[in-house]
PDB file of N, CA and C in Angstrom:
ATOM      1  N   UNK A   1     332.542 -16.603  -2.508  1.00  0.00           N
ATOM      2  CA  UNK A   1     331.741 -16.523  -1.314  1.00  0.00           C
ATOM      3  C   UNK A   1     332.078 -15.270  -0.521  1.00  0.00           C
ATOM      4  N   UNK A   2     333.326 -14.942  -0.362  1.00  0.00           N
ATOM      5  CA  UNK A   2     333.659 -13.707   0.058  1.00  0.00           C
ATOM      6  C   UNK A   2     333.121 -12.452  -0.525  1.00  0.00           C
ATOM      7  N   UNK A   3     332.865 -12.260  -1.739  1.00  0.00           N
ATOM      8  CA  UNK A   3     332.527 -11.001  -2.612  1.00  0.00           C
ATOM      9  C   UNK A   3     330.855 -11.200  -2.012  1.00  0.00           C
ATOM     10  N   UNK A   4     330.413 -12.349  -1.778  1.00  0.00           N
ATOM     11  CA  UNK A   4     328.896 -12.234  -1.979  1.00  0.00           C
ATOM     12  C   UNK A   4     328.557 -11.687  -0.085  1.00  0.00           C
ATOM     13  N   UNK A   5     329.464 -11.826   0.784  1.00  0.00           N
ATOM     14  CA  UNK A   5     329.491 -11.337   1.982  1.00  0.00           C
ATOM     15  C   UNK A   5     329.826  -9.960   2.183  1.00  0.00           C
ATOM     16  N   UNK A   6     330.890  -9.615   1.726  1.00  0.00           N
ATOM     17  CA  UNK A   6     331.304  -8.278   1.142  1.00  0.00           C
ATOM     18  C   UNK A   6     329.948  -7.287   0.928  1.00  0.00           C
ATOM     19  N   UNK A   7     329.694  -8.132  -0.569  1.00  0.00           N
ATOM     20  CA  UNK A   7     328.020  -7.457  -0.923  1.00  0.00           C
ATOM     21  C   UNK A   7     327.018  -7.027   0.237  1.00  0.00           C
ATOM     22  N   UNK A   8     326.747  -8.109   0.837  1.00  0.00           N
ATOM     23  CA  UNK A   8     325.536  -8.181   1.383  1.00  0.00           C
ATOM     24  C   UNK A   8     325.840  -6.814   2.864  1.00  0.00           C
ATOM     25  N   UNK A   9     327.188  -7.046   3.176  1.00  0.00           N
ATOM     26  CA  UNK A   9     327.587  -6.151   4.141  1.00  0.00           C
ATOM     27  C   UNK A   9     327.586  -4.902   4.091  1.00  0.00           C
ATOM     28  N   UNK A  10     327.871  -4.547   2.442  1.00  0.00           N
ATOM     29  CA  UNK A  10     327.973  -3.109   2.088  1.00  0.00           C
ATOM     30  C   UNK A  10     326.567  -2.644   1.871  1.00  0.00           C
ATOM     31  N   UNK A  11     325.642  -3.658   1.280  1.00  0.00           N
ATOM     32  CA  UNK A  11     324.327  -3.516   1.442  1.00  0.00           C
ATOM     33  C   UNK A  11     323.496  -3.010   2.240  1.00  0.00           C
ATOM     34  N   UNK A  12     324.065  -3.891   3.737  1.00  0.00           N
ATOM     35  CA  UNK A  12     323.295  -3.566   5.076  1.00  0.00           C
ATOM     36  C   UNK A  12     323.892  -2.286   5.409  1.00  0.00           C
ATOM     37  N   UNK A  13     325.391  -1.833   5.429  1.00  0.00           N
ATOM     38  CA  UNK A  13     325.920  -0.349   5.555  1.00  0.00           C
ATOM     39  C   UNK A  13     325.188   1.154   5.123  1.00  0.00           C
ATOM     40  N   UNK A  14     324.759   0.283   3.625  1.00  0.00           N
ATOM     41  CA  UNK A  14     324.223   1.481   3.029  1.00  0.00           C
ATOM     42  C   UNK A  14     322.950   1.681   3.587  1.00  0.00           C
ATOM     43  N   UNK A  15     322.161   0.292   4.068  1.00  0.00           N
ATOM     44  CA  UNK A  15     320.728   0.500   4.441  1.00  0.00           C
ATOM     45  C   UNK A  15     320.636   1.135   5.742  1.00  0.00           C
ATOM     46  N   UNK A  16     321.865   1.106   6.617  1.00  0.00           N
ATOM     47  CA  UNK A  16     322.298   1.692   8.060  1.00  0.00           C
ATOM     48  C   UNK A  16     322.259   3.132   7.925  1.00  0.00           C
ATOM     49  N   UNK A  17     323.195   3.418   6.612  1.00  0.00           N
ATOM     50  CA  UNK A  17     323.045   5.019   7.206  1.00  0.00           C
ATOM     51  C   UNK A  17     322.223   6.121   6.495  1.00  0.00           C
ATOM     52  N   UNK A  18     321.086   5.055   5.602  1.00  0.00           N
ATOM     53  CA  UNK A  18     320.233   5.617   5.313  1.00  0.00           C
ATOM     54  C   UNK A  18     318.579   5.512   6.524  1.00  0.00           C
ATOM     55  N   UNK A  19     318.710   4.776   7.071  1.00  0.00           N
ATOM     56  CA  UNK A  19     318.316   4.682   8.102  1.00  0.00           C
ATOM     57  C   UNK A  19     318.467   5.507   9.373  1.00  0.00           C
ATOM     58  N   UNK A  20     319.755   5.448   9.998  1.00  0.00           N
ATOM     59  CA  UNK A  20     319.883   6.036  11.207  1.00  0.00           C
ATOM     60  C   UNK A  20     321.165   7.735  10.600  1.00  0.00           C
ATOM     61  N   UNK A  21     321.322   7.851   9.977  1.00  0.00           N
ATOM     62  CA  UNK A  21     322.482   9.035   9.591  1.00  0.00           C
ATOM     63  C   UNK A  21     323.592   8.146   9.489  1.00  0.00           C
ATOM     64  N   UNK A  22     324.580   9.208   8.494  1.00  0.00           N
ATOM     65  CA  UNK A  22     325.484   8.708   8.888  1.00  0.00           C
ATOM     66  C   UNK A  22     326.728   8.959   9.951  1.00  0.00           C
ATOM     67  N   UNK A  23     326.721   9.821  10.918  1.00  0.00           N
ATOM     68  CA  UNK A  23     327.146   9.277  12.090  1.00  0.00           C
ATOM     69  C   UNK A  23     327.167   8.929  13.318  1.00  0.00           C
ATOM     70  N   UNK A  24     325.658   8.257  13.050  1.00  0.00           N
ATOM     71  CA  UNK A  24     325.405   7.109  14.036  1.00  0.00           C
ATOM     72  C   UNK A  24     325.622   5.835  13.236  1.00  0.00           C
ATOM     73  N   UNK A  25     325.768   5.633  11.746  1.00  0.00           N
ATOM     74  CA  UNK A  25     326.738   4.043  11.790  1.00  0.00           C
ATOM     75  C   UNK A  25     327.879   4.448  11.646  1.00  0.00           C
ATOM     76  N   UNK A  26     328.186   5.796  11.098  1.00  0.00           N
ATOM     77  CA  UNK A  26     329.815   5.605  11.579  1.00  0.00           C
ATOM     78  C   UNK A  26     329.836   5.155  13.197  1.00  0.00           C
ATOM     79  N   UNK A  27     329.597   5.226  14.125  1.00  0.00           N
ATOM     80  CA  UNK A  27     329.825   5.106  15.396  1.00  0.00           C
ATOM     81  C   UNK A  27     329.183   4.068  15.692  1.00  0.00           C
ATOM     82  N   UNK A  28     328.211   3.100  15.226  1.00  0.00           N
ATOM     83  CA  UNK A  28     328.266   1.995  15.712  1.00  0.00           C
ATOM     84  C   UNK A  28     329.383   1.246  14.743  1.00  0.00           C
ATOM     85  N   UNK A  29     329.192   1.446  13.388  1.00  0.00           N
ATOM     86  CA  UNK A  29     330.533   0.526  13.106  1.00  0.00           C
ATOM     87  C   UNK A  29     332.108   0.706  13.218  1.00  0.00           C
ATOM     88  N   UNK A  30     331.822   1.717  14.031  1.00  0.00           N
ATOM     89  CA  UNK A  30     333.616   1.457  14.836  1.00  0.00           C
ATOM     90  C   UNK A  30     333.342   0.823  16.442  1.00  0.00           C
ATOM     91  N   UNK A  31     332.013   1.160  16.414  1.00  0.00           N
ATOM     92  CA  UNK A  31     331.894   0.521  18.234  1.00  0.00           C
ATOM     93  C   UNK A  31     332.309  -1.527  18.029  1.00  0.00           C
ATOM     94  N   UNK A  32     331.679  -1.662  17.009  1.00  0.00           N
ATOM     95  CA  UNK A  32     331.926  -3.469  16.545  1.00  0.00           C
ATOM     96  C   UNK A  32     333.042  -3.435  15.855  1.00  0.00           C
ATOM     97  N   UNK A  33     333.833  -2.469  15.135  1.00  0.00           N
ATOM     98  CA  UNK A  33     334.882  -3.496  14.657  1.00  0.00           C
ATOM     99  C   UNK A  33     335.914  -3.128  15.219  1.00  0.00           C
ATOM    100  N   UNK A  34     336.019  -2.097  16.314  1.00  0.00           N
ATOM    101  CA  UNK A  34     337.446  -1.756  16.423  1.00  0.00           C
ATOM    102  C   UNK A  34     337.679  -3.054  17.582  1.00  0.00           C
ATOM    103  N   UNK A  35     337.059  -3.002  18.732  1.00  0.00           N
ATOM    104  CA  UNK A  35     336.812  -4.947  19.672  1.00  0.00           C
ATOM    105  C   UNK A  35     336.580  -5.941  18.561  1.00  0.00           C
ATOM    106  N   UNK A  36     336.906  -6.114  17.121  1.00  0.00           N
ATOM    107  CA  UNK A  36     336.241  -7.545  16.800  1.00  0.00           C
ATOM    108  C   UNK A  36     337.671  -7.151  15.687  1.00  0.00           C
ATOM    109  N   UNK A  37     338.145  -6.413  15.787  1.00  0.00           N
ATOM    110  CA  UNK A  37     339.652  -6.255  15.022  1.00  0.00           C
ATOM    111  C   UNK A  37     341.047  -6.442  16.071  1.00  0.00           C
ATOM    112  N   UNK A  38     340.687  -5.749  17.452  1.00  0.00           N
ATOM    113  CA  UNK A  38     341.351  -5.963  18.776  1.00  0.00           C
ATOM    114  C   UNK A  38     341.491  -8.042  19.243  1.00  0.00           C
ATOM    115  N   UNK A  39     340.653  -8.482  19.795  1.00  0.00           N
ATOM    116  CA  UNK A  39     340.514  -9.570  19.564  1.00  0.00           C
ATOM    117  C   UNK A  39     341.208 -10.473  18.803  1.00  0.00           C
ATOM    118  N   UNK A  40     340.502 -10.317  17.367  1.00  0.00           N
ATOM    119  CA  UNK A  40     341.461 -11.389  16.128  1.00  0.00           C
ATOM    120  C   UNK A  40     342.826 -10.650  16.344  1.00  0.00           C
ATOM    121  N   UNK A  41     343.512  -9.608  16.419  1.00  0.00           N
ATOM    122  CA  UNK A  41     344.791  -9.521  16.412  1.00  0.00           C
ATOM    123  C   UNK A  41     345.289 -10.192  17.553  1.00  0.00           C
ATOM    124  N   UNK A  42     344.922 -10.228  18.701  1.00  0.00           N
ATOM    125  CA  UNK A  42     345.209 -10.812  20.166  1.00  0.00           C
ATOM    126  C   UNK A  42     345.003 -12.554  19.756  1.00  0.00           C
ATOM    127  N   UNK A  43     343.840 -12.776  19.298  1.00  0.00           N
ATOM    128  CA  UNK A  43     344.117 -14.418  19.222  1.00  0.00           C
ATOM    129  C   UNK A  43     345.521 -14.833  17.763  1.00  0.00           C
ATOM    130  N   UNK A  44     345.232 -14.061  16.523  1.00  0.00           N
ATOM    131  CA  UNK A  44     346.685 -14.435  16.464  1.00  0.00           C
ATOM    132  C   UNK A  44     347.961 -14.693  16.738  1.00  0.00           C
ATOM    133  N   UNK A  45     347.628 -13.053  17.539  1.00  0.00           N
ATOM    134  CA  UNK A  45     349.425 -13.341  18.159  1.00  0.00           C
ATOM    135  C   UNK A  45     349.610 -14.270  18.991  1.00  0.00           C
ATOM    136  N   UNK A  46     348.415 -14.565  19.975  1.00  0.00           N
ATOM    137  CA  UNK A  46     348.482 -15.347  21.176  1.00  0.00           C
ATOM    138  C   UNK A  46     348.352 -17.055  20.457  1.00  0.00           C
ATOM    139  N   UNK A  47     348.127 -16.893  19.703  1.00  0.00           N
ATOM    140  CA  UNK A  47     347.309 -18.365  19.308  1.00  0.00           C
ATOM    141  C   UNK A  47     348.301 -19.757  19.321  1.00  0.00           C
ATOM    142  N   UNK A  48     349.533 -19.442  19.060  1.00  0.00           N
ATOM    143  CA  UNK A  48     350.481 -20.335  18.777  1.00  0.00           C
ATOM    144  C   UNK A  48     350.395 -21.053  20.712  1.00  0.00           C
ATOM    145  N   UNK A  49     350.207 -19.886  21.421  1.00  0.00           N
ATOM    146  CA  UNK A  49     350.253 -20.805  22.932  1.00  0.00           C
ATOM    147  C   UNK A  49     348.915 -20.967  23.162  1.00  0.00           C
ATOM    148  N   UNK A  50     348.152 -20.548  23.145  1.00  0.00           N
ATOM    149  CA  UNK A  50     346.711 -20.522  23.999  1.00  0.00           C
ATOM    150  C   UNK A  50     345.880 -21.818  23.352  1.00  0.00           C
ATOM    151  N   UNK A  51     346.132 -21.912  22.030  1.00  0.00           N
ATOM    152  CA  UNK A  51     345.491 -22.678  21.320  1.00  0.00           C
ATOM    153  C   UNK A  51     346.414 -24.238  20.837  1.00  0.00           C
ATOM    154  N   UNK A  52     347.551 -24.284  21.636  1.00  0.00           N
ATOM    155  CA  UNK A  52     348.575 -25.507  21.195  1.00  0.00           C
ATOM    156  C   UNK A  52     347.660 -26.782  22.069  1.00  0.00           C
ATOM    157  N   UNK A  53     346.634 -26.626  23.074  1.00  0.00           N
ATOM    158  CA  UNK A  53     346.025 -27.403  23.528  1.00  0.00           C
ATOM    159  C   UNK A  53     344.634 -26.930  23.041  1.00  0.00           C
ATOM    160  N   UNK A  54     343.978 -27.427  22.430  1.00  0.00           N
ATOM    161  CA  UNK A  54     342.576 -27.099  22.856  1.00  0.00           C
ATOM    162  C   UNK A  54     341.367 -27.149  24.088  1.00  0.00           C
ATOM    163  N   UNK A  55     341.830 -27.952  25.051  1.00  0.00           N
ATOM    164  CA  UNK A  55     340.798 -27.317  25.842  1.00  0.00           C
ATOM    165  C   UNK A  55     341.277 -25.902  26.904  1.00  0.00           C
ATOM    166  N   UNK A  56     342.360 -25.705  26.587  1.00  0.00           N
ATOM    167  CA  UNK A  56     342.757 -24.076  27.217  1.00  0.00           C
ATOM    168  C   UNK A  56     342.311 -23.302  26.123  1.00  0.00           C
ATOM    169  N   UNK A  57     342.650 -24.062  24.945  1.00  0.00           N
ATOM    170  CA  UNK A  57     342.361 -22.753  23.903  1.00  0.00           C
ATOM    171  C   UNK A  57     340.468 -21.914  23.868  1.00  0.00           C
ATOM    172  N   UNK A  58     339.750 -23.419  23.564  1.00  0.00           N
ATOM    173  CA  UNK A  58     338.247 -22.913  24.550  1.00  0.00           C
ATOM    174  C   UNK A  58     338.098 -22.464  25.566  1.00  0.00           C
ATOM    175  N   UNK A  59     338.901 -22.205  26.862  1.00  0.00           N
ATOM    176  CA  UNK A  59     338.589 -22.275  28.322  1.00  0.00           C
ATOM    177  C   UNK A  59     339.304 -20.332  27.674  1.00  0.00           C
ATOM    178  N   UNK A  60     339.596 -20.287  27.106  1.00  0.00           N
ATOM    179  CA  UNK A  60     340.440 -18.942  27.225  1.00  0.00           C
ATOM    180  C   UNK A  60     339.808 -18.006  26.272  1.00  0.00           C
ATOM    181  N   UNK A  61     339.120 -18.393  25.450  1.00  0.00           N
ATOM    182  CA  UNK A  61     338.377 -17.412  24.588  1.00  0.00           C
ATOM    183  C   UNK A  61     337.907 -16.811  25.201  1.00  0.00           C
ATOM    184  N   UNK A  62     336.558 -16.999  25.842  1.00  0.00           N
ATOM    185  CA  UNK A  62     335.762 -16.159  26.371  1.00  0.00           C
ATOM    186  C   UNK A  62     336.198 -15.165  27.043  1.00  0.00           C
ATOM    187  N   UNK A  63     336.988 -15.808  27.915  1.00  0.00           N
ATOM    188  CA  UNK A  63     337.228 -14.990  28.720  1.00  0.00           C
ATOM    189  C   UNK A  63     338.311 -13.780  28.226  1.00  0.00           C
ATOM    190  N   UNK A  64     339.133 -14.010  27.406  1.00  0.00           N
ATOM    191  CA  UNK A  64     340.218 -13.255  26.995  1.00  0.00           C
ATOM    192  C   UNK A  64     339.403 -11.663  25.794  1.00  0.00           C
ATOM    193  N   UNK A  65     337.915 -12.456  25.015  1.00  0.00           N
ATOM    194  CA  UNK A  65     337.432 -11.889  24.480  1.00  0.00           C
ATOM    195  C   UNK A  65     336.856 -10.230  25.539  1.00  0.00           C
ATOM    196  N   UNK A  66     336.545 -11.091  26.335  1.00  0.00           N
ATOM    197  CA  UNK A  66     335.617  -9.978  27.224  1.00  0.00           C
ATOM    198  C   UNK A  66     336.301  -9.137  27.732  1.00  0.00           C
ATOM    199  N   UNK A  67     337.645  -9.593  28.242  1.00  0.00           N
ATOM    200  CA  UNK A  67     338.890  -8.521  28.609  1.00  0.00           C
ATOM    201  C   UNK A  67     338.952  -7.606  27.146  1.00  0.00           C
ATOM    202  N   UNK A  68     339.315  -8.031  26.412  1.00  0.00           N
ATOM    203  CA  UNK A  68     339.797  -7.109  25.331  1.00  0.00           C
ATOM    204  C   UNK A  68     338.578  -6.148  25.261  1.00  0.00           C
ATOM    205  N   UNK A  69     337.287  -7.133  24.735  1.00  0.00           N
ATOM    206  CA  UNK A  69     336.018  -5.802  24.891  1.00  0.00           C
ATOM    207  C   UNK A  69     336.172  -4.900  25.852  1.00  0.00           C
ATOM    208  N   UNK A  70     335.809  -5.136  27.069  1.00  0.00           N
ATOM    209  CA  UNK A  70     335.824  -3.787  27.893  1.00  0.00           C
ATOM    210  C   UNK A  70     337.484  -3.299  27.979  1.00  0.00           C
ATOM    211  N   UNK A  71     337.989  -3.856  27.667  1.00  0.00           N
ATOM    212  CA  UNK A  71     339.342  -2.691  27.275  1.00  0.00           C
ATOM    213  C   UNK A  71     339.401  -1.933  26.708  1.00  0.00           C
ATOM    214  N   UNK A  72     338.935  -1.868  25.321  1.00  0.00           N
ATOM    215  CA  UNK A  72     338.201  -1.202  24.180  1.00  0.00           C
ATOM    216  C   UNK A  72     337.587  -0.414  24.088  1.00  0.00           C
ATOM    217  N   UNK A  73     336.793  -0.194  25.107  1.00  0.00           N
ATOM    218  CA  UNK A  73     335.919   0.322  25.684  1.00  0.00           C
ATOM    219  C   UNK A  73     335.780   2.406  25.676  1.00  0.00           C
ATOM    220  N   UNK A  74     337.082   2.464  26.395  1.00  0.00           N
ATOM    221  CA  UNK A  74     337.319   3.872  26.780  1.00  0.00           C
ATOM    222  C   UNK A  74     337.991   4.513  24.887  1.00  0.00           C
ATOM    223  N   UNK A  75     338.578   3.808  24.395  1.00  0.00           N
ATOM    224  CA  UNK A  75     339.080   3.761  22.794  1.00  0.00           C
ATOM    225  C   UNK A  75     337.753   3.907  22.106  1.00  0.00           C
ATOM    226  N   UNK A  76     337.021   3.734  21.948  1.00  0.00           N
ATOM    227  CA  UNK A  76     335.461   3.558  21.380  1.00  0.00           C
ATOM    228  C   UNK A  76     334.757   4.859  21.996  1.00  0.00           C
ATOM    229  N   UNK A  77     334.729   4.923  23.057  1.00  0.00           N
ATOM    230  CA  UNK A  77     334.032   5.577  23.600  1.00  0.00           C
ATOM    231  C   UNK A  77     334.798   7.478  23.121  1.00  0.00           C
ATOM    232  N   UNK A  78     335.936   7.390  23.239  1.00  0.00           N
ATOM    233  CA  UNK A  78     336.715   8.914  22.528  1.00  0.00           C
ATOM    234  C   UNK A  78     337.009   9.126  21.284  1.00  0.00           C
ATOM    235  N   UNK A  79     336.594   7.872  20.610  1.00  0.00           N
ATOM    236  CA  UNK A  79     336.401   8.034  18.947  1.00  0.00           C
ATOM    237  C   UNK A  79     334.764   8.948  18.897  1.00  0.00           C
ATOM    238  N   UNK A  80     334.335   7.884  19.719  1.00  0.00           N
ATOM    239  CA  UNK A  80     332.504   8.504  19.323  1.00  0.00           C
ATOM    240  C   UNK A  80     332.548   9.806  19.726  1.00  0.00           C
ATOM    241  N   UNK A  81     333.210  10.436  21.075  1.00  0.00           N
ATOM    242  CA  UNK A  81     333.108  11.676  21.203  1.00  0.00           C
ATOM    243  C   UNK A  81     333.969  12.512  20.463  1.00  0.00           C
ATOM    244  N   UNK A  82     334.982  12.218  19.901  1.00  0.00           N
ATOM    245  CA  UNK A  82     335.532  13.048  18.959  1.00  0.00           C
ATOM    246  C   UNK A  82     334.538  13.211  17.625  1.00  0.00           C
ATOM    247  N   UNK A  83     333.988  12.611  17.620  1.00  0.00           N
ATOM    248  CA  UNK A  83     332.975  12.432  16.294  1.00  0.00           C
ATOM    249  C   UNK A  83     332.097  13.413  16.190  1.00  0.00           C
ATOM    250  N   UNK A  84     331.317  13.524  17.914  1.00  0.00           N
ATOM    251  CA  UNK A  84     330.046  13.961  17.938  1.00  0.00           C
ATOM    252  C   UNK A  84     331.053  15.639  18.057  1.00  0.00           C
ATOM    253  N   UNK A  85     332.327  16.138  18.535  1.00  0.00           N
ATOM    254  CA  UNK A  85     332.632  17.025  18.339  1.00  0.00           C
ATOM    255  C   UNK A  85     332.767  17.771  17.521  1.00  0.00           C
ATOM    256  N   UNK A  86     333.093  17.054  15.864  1.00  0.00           N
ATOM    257  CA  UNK A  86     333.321  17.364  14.924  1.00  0.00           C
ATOM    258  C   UNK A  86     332.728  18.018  14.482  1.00  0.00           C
ATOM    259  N   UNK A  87     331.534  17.152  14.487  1.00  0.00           N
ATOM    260  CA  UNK A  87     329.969  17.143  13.817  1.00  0.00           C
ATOM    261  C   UNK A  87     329.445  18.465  14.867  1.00  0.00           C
ATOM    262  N   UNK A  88     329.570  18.704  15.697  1.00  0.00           N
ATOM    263  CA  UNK A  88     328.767  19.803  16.749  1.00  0.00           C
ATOM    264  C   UNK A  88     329.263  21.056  16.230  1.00  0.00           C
ATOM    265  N   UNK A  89     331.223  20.903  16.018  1.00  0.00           N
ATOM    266  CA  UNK A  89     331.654  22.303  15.569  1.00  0.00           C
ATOM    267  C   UNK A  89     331.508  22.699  14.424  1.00  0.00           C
ATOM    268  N   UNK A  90     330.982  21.601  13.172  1.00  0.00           N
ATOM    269  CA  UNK A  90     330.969  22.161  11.924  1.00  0.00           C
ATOM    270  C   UNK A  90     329.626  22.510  12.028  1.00  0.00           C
ATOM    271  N   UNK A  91     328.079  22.343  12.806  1.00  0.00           N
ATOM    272  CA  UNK A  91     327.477  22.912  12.951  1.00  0.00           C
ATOM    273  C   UNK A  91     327.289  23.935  13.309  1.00  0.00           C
ATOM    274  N   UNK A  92     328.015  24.634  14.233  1.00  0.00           N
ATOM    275  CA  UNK A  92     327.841  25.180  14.794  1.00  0.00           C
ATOM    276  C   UNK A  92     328.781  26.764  14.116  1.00  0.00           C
ATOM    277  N   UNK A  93     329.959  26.646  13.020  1.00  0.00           N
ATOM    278  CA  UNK A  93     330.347  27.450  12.513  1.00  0.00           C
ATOM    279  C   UNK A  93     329.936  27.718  11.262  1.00  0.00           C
ATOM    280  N   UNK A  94     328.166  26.944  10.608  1.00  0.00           N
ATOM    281  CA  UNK A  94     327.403  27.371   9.427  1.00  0.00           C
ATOM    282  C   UNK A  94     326.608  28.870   9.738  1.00  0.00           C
ATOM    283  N   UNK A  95     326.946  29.025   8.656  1.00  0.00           N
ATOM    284  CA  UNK A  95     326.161  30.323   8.938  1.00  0.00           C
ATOM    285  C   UNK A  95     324.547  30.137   8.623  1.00  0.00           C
ATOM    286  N   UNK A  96     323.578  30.255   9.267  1.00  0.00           N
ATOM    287  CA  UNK A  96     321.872  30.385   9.552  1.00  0.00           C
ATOM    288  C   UNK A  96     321.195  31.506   8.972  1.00  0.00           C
ATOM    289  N   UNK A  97     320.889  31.503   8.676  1.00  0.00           N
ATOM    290  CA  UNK A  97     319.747  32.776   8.440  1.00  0.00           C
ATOM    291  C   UNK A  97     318.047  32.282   8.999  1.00  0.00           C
ATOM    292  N   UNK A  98     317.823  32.971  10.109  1.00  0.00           N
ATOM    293  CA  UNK A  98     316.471  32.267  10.337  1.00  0.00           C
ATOM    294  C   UNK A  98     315.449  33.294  10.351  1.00  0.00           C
ATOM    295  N   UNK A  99     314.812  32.983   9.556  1.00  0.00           N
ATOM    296  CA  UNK A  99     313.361  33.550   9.011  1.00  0.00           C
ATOM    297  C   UNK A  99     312.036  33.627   9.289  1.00  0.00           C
ATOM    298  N   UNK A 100     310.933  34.229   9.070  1.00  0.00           N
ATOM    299  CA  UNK A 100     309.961  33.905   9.661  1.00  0.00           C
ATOM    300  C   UNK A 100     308.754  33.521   8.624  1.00  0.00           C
ATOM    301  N   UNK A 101     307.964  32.300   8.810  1.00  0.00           N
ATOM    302  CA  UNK A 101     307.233  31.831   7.123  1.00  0.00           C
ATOM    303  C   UNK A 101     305.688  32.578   7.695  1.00  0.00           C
ATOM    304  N   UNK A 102     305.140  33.190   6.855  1.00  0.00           N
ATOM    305  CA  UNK A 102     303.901  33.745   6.873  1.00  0.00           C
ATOM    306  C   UNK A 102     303.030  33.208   6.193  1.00  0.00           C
ATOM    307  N   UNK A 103     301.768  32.427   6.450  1.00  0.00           N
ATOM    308  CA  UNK A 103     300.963  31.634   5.712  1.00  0.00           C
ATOM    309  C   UNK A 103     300.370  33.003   4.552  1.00  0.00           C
ATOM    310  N   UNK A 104     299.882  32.741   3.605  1.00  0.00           N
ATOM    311  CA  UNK A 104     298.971  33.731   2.610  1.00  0.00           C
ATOM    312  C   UNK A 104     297.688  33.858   3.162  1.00  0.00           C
ATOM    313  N   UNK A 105     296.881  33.088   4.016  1.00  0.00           N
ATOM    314  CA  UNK A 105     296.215  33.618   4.585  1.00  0.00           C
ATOM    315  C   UNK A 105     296.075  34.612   5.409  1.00  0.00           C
ATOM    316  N   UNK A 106     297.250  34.768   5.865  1.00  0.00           N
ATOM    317  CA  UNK A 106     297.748  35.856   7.070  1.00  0.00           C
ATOM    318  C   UNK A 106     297.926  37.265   6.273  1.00  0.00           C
ATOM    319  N   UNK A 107     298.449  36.487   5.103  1.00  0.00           N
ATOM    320  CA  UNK A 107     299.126  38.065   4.533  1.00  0.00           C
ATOM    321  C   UNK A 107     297.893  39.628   3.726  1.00  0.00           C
TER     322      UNK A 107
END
């Protein structure tokens, strides 16, 4: 069941960045997993207390989730701009040649 999730994920990846480029899903898929990797590490570690009762352990998700998200936040946000830097300077040090196209009618 795992391999067939796997699949279907790498599936939708590939259909992402043939779709939008690829780094705009590189940058949305670090915007979702680096908060949804933050999180599960926080409820593990935390889990042995938060979750030894369950109705704290529900009463505390949410809320603990949403802290971590916008914590995340400024981390996400200087990945993406390091990204779009990358991508700006390797553009920007190709060399161009720009030309001018003359229809054959013209010529």
């Amino acid at each position: 069941m795992t391999y067939v999730v796997l699949y279907i994920a790498a599936v939708v990846f590939i259909w992402w960045v043939y779709r939008v480029g690829w780094q705009e899903a590189l940058k949305k898929m670090l915007s979702v997993l680096i908060p949804s990797a933050l999180i599960i590490l926080f409820n593990v570690k935390a889990g042995r207390l938060l979750f030894r009762s369950p109705v704290v352990g529900i009463i505390s998700i949410l809320p603990t989730a949403i802290f971590i998200y916008r914590g995340s936040l400024p981390l996400v946000t200087g990945l993406n701009s390091w990204i779009d830097r990358k991508v700006n300077e390797f553009v920007n040090f190709q060399e161009t040649v720009d030309a001018e196209v003359i229809s054959k009618e013209d010529a």
